[in-house]
C-alpha atoms as a PDB file:
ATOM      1  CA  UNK A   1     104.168 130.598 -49.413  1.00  0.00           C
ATOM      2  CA  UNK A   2     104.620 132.248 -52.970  1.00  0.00           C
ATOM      3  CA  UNK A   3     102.261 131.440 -55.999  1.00  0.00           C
ATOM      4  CA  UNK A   4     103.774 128.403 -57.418  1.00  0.00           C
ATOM      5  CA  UNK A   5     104.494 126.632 -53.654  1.00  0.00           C
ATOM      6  CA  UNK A   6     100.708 126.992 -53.085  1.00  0.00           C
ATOM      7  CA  UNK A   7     100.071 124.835 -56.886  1.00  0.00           C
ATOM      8  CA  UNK A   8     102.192 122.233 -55.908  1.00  0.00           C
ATOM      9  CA  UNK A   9     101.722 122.254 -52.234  1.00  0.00           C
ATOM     10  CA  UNK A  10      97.840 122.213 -53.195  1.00  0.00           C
ATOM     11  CA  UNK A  11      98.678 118.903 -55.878  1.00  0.00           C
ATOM     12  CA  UNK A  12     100.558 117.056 -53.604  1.00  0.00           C
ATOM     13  CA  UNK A  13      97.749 117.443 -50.573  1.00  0.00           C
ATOM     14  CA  UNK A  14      95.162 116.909 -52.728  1.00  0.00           C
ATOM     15  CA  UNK A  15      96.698 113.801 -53.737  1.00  0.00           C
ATOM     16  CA  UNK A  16      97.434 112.542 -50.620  1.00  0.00           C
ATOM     17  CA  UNK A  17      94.154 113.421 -49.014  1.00  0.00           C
ATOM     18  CA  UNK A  18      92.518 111.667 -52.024  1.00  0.00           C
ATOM     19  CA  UNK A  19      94.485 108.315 -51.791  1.00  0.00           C
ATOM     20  CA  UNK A  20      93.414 108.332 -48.058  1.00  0.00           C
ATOM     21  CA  UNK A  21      89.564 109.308 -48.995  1.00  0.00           C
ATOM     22  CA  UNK A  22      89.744 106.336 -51.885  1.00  0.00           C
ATOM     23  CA  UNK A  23      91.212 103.730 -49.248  1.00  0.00           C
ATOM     24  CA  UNK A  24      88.520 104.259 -46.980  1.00  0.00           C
ATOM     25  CA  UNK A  25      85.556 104.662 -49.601  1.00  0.00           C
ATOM     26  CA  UNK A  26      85.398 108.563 -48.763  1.00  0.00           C
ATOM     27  CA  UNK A  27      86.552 112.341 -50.683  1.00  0.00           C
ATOM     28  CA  UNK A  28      88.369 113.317 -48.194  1.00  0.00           C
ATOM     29  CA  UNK A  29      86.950 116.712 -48.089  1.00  0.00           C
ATOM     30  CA  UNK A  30      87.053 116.182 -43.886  1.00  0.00           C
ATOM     31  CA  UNK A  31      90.243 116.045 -43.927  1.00  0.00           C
ATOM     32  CA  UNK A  32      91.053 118.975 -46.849  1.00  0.00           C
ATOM     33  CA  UNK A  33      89.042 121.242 -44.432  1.00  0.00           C
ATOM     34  CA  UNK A  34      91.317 121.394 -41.891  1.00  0.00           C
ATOM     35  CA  UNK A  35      94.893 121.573 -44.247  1.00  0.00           C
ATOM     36  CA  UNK A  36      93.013 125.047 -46.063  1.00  0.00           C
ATOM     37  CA  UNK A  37      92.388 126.231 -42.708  1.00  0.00           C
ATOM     38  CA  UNK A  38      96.139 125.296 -41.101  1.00  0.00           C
ATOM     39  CA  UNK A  39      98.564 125.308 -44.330  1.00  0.00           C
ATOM     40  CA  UNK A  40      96.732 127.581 -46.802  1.00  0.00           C
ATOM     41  CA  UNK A  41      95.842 130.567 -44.105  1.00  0.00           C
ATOM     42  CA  UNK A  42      92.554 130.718 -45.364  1.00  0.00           C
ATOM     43  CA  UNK A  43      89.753 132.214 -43.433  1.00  0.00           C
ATOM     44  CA  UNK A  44      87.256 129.404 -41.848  1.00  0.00           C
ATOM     45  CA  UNK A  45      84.120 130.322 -43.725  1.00  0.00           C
ATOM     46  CA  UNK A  46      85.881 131.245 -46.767  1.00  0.00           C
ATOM     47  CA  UNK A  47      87.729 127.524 -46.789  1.00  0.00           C
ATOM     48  CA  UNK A  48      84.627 125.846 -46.023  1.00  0.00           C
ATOM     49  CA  UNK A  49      83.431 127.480 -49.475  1.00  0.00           C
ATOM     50  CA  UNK A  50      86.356 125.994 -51.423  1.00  0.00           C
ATOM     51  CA  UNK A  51      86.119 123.084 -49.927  1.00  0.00           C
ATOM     52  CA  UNK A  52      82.323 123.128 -50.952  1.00  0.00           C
ATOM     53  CA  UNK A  53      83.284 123.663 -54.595  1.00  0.00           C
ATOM     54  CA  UNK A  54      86.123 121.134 -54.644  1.00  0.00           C
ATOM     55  CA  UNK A  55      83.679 118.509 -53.112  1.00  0.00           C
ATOM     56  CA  UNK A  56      81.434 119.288 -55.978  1.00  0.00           C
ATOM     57  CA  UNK A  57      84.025 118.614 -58.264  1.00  0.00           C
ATOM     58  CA  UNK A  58      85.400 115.476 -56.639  1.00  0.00           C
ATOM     59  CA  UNK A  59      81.573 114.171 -55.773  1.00  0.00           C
ATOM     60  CA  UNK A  60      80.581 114.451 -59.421  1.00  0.00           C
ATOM     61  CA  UNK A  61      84.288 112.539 -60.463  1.00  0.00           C
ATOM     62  CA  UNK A  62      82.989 109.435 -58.084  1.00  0.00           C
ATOM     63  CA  UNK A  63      79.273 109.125 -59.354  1.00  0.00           C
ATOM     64  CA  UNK A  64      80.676 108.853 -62.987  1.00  0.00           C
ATOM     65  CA  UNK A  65      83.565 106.466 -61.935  1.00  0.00           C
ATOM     66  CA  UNK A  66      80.762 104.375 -59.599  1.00  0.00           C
ATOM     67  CA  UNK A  67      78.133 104.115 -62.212  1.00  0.00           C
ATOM     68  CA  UNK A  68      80.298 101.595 -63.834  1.00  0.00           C
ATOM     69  CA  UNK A  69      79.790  99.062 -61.060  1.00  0.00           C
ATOM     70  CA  UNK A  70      76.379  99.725 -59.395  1.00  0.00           C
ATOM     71  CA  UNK A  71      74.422 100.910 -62.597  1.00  0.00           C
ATOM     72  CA  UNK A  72      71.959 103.668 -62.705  1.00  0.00           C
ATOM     73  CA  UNK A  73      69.117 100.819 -63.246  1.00  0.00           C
ATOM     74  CA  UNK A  74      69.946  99.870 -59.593  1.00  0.00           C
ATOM     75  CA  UNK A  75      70.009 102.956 -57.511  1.00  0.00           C
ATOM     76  CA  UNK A  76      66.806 104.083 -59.503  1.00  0.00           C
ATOM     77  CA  UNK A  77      65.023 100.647 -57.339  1.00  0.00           C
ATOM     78  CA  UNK A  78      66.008 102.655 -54.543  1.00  0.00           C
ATOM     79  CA  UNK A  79      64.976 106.022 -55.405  1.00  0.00           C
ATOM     80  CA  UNK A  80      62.665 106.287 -52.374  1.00  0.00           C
ATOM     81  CA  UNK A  81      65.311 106.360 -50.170  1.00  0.00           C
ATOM     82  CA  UNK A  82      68.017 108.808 -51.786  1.00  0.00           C
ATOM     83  CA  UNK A  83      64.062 111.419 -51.849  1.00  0.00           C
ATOM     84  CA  UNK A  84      63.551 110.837 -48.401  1.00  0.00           C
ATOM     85  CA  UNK A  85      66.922 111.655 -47.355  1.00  0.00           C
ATOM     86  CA  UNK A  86      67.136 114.325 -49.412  1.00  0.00           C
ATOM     87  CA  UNK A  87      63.964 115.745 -48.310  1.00  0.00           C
ATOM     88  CA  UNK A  88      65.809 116.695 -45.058  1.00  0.00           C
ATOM     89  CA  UNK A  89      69.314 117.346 -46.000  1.00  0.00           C
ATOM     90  CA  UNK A  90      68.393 120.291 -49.303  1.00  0.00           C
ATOM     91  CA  UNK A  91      66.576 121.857 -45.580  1.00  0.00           C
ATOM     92  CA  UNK A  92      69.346 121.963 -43.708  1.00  0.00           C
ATOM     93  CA  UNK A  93      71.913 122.344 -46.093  1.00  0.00           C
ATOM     94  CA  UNK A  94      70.007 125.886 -47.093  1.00  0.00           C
ATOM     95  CA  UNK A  95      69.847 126.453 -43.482  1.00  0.00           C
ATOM     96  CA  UNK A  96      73.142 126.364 -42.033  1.00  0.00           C
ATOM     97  CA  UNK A  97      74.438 127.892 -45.056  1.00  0.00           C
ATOM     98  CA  UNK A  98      72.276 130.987 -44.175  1.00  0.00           C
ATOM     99  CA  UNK A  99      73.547 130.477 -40.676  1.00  0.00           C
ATOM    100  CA  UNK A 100      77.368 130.409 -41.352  1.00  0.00           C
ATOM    101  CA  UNK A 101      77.424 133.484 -43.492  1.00  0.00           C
ATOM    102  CA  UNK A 102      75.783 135.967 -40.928  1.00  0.00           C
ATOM    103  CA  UNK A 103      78.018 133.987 -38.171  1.00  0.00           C
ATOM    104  CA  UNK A 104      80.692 135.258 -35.749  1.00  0.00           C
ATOM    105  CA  UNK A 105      83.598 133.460 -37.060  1.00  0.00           C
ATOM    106  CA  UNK A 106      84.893 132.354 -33.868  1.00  0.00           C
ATOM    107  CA  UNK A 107      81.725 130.723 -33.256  1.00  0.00           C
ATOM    108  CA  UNK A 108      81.889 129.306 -36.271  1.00  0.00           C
ATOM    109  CA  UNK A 109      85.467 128.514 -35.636  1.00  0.00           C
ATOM    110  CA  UNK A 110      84.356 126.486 -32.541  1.00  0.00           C
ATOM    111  CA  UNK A 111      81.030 124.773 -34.623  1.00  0.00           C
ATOM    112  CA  UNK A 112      83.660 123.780 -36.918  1.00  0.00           C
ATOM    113  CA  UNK A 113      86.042 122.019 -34.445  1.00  0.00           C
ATOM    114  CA  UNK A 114      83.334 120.124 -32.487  1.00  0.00           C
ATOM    115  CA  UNK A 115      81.511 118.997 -35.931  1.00  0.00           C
ATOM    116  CA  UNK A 116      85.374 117.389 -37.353  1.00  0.00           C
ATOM    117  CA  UNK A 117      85.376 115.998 -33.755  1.00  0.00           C
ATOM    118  CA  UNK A 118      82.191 113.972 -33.913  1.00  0.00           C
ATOM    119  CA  UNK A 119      82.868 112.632 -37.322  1.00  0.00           C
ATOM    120  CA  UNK A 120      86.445 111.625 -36.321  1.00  0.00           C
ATOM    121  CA  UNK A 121      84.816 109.951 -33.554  1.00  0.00           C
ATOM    122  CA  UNK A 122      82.148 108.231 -35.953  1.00  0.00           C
ATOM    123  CA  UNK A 123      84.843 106.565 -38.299  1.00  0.00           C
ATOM    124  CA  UNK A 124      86.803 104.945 -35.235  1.00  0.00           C
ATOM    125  CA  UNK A 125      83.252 103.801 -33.940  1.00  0.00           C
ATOM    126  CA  UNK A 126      82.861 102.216 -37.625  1.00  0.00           C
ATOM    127  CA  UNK A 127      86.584 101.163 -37.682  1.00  0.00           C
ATOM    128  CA  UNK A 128      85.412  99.087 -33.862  1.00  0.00           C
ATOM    129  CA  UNK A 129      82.357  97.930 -34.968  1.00  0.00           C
ATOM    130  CA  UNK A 130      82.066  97.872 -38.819  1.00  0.00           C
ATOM    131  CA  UNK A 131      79.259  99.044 -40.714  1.00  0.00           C
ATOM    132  CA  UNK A 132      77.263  95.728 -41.415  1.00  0.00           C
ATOM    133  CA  UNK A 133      75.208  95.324 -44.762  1.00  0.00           C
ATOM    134  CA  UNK A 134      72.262  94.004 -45.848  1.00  0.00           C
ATOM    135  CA  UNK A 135      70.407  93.864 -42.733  1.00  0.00           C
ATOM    136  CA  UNK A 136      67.022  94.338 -42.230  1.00  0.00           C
ATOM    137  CA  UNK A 137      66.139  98.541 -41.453  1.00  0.00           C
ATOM    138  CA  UNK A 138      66.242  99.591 -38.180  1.00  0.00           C
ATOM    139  CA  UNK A 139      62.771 100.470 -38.234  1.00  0.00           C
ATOM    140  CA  UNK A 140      60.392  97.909 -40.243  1.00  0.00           C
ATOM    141  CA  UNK A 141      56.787 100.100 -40.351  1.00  0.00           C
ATOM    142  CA  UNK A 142      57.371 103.244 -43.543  1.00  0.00           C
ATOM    143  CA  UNK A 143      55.106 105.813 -40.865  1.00  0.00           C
ATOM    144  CA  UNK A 144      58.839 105.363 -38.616  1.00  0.00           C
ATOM    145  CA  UNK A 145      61.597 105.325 -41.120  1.00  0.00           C
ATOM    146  CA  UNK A 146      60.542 107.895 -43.459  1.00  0.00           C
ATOM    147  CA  UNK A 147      59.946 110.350 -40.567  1.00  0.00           C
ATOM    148  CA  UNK A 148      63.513 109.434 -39.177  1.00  0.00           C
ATOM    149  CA  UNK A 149      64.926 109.749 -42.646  1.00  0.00           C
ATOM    150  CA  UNK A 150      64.265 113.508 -42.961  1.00  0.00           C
ATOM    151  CA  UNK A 151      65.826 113.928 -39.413  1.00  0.00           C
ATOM    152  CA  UNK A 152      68.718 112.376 -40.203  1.00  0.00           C
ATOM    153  CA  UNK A 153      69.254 113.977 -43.548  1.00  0.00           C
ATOM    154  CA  UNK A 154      68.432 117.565 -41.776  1.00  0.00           C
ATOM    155  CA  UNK A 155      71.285 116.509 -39.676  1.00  0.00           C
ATOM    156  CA  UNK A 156      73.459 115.391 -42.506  1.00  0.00           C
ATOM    157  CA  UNK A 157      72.731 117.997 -44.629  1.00  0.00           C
ATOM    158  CA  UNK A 158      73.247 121.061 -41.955  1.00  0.00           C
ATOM    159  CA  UNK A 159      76.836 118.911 -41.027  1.00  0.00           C
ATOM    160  CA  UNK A 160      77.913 119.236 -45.489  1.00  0.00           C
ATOM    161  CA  UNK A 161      77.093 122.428 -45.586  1.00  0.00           C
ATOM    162  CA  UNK A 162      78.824 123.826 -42.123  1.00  0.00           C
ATOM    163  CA  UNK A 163      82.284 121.817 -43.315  1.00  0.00           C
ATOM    164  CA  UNK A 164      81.976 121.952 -47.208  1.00  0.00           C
ATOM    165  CA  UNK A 165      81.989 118.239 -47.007  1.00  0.00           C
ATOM    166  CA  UNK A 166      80.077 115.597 -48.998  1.00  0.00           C
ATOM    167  CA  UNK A 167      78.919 113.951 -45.733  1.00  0.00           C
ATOM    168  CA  UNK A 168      79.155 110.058 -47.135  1.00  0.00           C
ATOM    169  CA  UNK A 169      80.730 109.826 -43.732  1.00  0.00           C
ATOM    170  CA  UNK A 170      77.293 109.581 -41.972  1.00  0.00           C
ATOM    171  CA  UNK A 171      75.265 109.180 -45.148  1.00  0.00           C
ATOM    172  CA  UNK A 172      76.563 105.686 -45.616  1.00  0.00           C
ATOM    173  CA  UNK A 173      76.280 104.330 -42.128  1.00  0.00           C
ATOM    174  CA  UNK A 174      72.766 106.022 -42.296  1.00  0.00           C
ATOM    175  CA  UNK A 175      71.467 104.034 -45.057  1.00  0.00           C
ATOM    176  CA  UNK A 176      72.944 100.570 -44.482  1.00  0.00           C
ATOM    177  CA  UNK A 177      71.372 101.233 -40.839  1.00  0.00           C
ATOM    178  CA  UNK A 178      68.379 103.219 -41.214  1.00  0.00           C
ATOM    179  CA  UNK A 179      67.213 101.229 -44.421  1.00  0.00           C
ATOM    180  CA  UNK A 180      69.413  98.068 -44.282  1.00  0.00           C
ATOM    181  CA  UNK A 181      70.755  98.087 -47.879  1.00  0.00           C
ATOM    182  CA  UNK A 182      74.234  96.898 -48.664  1.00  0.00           C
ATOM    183  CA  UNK A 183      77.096  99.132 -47.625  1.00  0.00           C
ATOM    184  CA  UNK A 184      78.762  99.308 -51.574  1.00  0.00           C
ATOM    185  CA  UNK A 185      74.700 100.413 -53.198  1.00  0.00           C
ATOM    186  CA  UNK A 186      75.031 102.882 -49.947  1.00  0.00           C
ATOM    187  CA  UNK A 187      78.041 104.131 -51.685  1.00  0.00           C
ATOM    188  CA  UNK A 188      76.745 105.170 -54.595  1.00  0.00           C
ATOM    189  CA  UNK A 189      73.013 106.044 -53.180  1.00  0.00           C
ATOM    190  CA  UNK A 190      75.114 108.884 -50.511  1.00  0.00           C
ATOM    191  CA  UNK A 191      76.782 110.641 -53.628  1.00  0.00           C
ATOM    192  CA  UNK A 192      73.114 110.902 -55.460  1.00  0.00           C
ATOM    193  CA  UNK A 193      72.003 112.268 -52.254  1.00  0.00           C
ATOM    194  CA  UNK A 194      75.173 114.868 -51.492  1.00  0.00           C
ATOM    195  CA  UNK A 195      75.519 115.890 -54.799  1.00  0.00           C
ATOM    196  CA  UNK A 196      71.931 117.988 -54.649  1.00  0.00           C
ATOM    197  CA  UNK A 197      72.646 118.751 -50.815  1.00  0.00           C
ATOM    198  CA  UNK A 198      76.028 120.410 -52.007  1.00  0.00           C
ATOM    199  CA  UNK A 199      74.739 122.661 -54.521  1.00  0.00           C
ATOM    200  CA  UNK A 200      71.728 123.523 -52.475  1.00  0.00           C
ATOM    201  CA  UNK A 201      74.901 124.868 -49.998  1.00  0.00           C
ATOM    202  CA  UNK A 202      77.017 125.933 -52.535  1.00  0.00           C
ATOM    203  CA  UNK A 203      73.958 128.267 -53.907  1.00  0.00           C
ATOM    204  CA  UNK A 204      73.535 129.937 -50.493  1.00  0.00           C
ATOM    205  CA  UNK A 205      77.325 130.631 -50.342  1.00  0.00           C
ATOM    206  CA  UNK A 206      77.030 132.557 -53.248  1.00  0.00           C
ATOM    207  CA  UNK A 207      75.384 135.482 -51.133  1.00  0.00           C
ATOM    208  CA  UNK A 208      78.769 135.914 -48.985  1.00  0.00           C
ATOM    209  CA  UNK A 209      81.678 138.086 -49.429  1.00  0.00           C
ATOM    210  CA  UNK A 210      83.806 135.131 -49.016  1.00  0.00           C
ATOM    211  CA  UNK A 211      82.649 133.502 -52.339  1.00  0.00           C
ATOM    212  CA  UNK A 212      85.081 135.385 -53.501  1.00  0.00           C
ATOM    213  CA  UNK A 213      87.862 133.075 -52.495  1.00  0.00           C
ATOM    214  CA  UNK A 214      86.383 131.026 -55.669  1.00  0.00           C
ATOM    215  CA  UNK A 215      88.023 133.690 -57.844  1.00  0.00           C
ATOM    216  CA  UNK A 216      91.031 134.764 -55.255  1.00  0.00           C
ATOM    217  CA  UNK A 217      92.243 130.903 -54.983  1.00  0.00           C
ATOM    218  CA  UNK A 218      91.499 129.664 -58.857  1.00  0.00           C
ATOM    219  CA  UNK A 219      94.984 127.867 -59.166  1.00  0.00           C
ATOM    220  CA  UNK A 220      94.850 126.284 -55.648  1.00  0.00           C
ATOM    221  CA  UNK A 221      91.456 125.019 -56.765  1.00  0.00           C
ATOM    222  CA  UNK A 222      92.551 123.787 -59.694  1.00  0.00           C
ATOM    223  CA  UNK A 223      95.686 121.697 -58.256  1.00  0.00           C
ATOM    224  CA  UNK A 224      94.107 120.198 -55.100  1.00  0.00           C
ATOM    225  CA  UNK A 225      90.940 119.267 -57.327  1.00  0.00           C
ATOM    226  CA  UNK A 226      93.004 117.465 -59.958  1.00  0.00           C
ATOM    227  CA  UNK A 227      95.136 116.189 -57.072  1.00  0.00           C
ATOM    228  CA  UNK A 228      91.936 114.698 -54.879  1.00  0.00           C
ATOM    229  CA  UNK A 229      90.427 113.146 -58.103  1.00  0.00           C
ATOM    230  CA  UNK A 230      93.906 111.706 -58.838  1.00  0.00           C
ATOM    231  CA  UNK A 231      94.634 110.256 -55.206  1.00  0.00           C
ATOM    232  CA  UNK A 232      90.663 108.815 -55.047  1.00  0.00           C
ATOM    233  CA  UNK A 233      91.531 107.038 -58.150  1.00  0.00           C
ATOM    234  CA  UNK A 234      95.259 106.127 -56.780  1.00  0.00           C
ATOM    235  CA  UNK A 235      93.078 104.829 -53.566  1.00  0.00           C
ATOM    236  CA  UNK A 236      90.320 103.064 -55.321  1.00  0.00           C
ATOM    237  CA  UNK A 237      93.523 101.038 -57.109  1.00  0.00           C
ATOM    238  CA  UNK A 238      95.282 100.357 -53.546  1.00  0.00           C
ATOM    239  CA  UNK A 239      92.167  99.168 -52.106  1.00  0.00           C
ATOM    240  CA  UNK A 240      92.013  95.805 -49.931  1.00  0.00           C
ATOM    241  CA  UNK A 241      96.225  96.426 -49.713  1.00  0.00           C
ATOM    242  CA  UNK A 242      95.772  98.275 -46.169  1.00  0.00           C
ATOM    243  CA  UNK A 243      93.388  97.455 -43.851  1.00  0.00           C
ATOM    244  CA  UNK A 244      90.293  99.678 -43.918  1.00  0.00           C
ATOM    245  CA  UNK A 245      89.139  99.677 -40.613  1.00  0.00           C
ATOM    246  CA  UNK A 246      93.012 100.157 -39.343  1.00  0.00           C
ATOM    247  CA  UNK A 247      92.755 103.407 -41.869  1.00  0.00           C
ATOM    248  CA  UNK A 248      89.650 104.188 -40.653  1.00  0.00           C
ATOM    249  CA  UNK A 249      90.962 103.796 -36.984  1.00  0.00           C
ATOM    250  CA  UNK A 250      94.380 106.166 -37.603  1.00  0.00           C
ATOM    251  CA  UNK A 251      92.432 108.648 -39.760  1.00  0.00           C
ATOM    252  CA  UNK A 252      89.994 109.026 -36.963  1.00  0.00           C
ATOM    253  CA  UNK A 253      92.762 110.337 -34.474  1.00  0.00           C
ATOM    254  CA  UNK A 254      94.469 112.419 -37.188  1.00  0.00           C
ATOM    255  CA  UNK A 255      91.025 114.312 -37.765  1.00  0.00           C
ATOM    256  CA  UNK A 256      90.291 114.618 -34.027  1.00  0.00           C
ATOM    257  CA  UNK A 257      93.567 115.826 -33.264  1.00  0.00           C
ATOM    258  CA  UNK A 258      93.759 118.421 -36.837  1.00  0.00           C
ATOM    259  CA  UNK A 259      90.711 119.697 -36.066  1.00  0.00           C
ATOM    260  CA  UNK A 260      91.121 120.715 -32.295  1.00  0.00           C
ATOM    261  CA  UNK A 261      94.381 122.109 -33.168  1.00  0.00           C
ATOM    262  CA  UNK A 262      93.323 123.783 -36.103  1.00  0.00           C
ATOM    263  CA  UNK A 263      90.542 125.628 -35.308  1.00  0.00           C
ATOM    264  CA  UNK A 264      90.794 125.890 -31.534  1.00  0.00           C
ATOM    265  CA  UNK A 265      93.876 128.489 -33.062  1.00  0.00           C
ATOM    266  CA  UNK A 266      92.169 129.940 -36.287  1.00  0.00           C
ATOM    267  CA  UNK A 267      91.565 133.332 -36.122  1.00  0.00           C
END
């Protein structure tokens, strides 16, 4: 694939990954991960670092667009619960970052494949079961949920920074769940917390050879950024057309079956 097929090839995935990401309320970065990995060539560790940066981009793209309908008065109420999470997932985003540079890649390979599994397997449990809002939290006493909090944003955060992803796939079931707030204010409150949880992983990147890629792959970054901000706002404008949890349902099984055949061949 010469110079210019990457550009467009890079656009028109972007876009399409994007418009998928929007219908569903995600980035789409879970499903980019896989497409630099199979279509682009790109070595694991070194696509999980542009996938990092292009999350960043695209992350930072949906807080502006969001602020617009849940205002920054509103997720300020709530600050306690974007600090707690991010109390664990800045930890283990600096940790498996340090992790996944020193690495074998095939283990990383395998990490990798299992991870995309899991959170395939977590948007068809959402697309049986929905993700209800509103509730009451799972746990009512502060000495319980605050606690469980930092788990689960370790476990969030060490999942974004091992796939480059944003991680509002488990960040928003977390909070409607863990601290029963409505799904669309869970929304917004997951990008406040991945935005600090990427950079945190993005920072510890910086220390690997592969960071390079940044500078090797500057016009692929370029097109599939401006392609995934493009289909998330062609998504956002289709939404309530298709059925989300049908989406959710089929994009489950794409993931789950991209991701073992992906990296279960990735060299």
């Amino acid at each position: 694939m010469d110079a210019n097929q990457r550009k467009h090839m890079g656009l028109l995935s972007g876009t399409l990954i994007g418009t998928l990401g929007g219908l569903i309320g995600l980035g789409g970065a879970e499903f980019r991960l896989p497409v630099l990995v199979g279509l682009f060539r790109l070595p694991t560790l070194e696509a999980v670092i542009l996938n990092k940066a292009m999350s960043l981009v695209v992350v930072s793209a949906a807080l502006v667009f969001r602020i617009q309908t849940i205002p920054a008065t509103l997720l300020a109420d709530h600050a306690d619960v974007a600090i707690n999470l991010l109390a664990g997932s800045l930890v283990g985003a600096w940790w498996a970052a340090g992790h996944a540079i020193r690495m074998p890649r095939h283990w990383l390979n395998r990490i990798i494949m299992v991870l995309l599994a899991l959170l395939s397997l977590v948007m068809l449990a959402e697309a049986l079961f929905g993700t209800a809002g509103g509730s009451a939290p799972l746990f009512q006493s502060p000495l319980l949920r605050y606690p469980a909090g930092l788990l689960a944003g370790f476990g969030i955060g060490t999942v974004a920074a091992l796939l480059g992803v944003a991680g509002g796939e488990l960040l928003i079931p977390t909070i409607v769940l863990l601290y029963g707030l409505d799904i669309k204010l869970a929304g917004s409150l997951s990008l406040v917390v991945s935005l600090p949880t990427m950079i945190v992983g993005f920072a510890r990147y910086t220390g690997s050879d592969a960071f390079q890629v940044i500078r090797q792959e500057q016009s692929l970054f370029r097109f599939m950024a401006a392609g995934s901000i493009l289909g998330a706002g062609l998504g956002g404008l289709l939404l309530g057309i298709v059925p989300t949890q049908a989406m959710m349902a089929a994009l489950g099984i794409i993931l789950l079956l991209s991701a073992i055949k992906t990296f279960q061949h990735s060299r």
